[in-house]
Protein backbone atom coordinates (compact mmCIF):
# COMPACT_ATOMS: atom_id res chain seq x y z
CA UNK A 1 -0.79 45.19 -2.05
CA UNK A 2 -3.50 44.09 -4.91
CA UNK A 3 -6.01 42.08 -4.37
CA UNK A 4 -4.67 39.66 -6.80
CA UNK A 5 -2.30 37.45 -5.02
CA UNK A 6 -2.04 34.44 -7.48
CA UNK A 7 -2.25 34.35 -11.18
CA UNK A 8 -3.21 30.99 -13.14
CA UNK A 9 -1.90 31.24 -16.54
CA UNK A 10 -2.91 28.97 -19.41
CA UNK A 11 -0.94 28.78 -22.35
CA UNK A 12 0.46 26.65 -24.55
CA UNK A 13 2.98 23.76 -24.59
CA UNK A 14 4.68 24.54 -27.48
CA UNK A 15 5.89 28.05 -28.14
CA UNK A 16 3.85 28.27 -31.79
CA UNK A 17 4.71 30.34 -34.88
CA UNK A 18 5.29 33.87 -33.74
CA UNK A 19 8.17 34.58 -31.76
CA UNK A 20 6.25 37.59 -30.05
CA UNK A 21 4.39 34.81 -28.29
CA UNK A 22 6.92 33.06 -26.43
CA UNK A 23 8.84 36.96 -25.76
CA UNK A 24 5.21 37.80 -24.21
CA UNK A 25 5.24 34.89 -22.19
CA UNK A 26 8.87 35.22 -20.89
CA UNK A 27 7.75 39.20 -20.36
CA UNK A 28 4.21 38.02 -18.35
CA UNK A 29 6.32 35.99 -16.06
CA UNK A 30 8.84 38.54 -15.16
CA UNK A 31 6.32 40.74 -14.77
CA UNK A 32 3.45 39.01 -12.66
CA UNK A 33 6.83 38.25 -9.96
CA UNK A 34 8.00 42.12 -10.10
CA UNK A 35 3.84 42.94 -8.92
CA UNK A 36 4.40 40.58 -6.34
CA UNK A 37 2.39 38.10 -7.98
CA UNK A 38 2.37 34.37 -7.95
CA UNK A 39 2.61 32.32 -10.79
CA UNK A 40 0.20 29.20 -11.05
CA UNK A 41 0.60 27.46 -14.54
CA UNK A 42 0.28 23.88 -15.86
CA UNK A 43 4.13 22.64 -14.52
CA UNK A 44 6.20 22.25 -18.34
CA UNK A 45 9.24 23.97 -19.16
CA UNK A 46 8.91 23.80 -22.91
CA UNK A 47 6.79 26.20 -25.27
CA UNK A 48 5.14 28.79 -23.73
CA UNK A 49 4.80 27.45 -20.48
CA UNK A 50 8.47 27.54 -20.13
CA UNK A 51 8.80 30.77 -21.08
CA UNK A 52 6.34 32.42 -18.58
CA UNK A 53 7.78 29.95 -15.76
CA UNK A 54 11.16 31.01 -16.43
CA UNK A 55 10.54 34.79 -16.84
CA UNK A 56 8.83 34.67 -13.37
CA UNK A 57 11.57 32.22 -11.98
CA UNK A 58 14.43 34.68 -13.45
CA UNK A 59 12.35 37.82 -11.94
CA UNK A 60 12.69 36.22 -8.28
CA UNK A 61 8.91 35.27 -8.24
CA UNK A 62 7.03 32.30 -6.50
CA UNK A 63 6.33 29.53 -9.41
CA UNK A 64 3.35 26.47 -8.89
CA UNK A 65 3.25 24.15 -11.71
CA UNK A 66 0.33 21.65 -11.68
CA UNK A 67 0.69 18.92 -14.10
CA UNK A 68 -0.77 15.42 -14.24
CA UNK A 69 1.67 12.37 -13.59
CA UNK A 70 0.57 10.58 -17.19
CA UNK A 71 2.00 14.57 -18.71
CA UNK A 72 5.18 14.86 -16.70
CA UNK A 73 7.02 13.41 -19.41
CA UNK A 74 4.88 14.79 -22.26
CA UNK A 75 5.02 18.47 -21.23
CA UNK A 76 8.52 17.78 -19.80
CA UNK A 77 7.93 18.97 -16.42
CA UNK A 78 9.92 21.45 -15.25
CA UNK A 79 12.43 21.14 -12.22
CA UNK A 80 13.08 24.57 -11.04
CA UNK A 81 9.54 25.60 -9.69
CA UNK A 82 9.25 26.84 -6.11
CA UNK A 83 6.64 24.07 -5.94
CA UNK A 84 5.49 20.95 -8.17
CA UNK A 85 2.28 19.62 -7.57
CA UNK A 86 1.05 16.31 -9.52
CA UNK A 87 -2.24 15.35 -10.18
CA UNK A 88 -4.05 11.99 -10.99
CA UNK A 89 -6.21 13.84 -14.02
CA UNK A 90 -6.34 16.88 -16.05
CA UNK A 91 -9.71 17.31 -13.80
CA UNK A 92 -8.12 17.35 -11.01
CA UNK A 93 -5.10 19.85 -12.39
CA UNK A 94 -7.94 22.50 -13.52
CA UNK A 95 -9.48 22.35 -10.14
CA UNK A 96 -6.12 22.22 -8.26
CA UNK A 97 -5.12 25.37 -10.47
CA UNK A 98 -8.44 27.23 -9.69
CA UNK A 99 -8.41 26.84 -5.84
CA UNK A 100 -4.44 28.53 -5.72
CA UNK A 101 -5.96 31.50 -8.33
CA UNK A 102 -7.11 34.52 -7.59
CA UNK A 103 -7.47 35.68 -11.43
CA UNK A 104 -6.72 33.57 -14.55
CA UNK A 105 -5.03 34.95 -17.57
CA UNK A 106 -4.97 33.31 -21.11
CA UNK A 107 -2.27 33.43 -23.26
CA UNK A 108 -1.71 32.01 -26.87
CA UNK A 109 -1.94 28.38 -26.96
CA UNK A 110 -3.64 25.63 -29.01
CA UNK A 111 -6.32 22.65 -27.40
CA UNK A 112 -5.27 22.38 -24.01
CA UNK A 113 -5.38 26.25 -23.39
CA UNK A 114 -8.68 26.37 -25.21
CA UNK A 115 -10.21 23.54 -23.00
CA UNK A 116 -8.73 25.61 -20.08
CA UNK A 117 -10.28 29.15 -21.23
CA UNK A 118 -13.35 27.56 -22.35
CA UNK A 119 -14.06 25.37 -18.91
CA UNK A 120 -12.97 28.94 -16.73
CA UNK A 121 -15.65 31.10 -18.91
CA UNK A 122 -18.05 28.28 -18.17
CA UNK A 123 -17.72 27.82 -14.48
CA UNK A 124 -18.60 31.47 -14.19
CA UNK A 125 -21.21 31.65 -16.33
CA UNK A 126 -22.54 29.05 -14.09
CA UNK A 127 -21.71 31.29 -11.31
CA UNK A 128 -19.45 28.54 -9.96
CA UNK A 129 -16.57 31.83 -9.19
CA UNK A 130 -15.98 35.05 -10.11
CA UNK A 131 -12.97 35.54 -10.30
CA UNK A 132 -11.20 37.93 -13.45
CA UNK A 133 -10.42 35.78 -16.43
CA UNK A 134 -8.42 38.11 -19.13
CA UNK A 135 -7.35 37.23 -22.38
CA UNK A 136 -4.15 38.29 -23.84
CA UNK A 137 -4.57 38.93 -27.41
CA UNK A 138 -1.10 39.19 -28.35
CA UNK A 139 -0.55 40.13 -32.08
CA UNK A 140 -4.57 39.02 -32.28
CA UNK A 141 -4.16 35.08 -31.13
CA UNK A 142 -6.85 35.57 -29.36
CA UNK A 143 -9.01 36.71 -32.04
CA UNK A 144 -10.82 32.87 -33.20
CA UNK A 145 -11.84 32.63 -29.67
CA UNK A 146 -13.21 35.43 -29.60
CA UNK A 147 -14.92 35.01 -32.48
CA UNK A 148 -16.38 31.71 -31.39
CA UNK A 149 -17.85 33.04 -28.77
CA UNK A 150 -19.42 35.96 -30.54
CA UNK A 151 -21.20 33.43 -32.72
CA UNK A 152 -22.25 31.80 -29.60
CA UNK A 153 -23.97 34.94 -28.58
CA UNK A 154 -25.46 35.92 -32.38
CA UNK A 155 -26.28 32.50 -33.21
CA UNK A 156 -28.98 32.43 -29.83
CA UNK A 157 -26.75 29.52 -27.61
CA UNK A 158 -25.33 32.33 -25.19
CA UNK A 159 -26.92 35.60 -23.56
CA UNK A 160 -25.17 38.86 -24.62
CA UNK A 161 -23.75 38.55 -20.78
CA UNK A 162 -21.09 36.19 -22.14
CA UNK A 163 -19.32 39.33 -23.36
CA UNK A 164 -18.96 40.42 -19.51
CA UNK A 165 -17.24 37.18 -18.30
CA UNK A 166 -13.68 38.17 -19.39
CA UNK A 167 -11.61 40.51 -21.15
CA UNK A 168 -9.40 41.05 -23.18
CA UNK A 169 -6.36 43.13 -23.22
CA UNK A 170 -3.66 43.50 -26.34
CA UNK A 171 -0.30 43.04 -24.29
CA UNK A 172 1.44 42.03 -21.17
CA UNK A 173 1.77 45.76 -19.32
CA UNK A 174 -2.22 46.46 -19.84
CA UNK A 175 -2.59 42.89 -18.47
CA UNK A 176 -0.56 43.51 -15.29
CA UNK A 177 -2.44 47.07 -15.09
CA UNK A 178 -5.73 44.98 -14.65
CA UNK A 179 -4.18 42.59 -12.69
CA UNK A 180 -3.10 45.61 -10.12
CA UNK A 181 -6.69 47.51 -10.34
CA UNK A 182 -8.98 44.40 -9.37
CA UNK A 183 -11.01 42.47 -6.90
CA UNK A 184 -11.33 39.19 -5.91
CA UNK A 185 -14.64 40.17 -5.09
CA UNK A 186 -16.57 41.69 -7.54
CA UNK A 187 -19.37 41.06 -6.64
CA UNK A 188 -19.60 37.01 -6.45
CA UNK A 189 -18.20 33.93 -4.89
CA UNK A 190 -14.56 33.39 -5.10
CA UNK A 191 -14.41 29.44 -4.80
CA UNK A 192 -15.93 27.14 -6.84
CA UNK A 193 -19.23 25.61 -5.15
């Protein structure tokens, strides 16, 4: 069994403008419940949240959606998840999400999966976990982020460690590869203090 029980994915609520997104998300799904892995995500069955719900729910796996009452109707919340669990506050979704994760993976998305990313890679720089946070840089969505944060560290306002607090992988089998080879425990605390 891998060490990595239970996956929080952030992506997006709307399935964007490159169908190899949402395929990569249906794919990821499928995929994390074939490994045995468990599927924590933000609870909406529309965009790409749907998709990599529903590949995981069509793959036999275990589904957790987290969403805030106030976005039930937003994200359209999805009513086929082994388990729903609403929240009073996006806070209290992201923390909610983090204590069922052993790993977090990012795929494409727009603000709310870049407030997601961004607060994960800041808890651990904190040292508040450290827990695996990959991002999936399908067809090279992930490449602005990355960029950002690269100015972050050339500009002075992050230490060249910033580069060691994720990574990044091009596609869904090298993320599940990852997924399979590591530790909870590398070296650090896996809850958040």
């Amino acid at each position: 069994m891998p060490d990595i029980h239970s996956v929080a994915v952030f992506c997006g609520s709307r399935p964007g403008n490159n169908p190899a997104w949402t395929a990569a998300a249906r794919a990821f799904g499928a995929a994390l419940a074939l490994a045995g892995m468990r599927l924590v995500y933000g609870g909406g069955r529309v965009g790409l949240m749907g998709a990599v719900a529903d590949g995981a729910l069509a793959a036999g796996g275990t589904v957790i959606g987290v969403i805030p009452e106030f976005l039930k109707a937003l994200e359209v919340a999805h009513d086929g998840l082994s388990e729903t669990i609403v929240t009073d506050s996006m806070h209290s979704r992201k923390r909610r999400m983090f204590d069922l994760a052993d790993a977090f993976v990012c795929l494409p998305g727009g603000l709310g999966t870049f407030d997601e990313t961004m607060e994960i890679l800041t808890w651990r720089q904190l040292k508040l976990h450290d827990k695996p946070i990959i991002l999936v840089d399908i067809d090279g969505a992930y490449q602005p982020i990355i960029a950002a944060l690269e100015g972050a560290v050339s500009q002075g306002f992050a230490p060249s460690a910033t580069r060691d607090l994720f990574e990044v992988t091009p596609d869904v089998a090298t993320t599940i590869s990852r997924l399979q080879h590591l530790s909870t425990a590398r070296g650090g605390a896996s809850a958040l203090l």
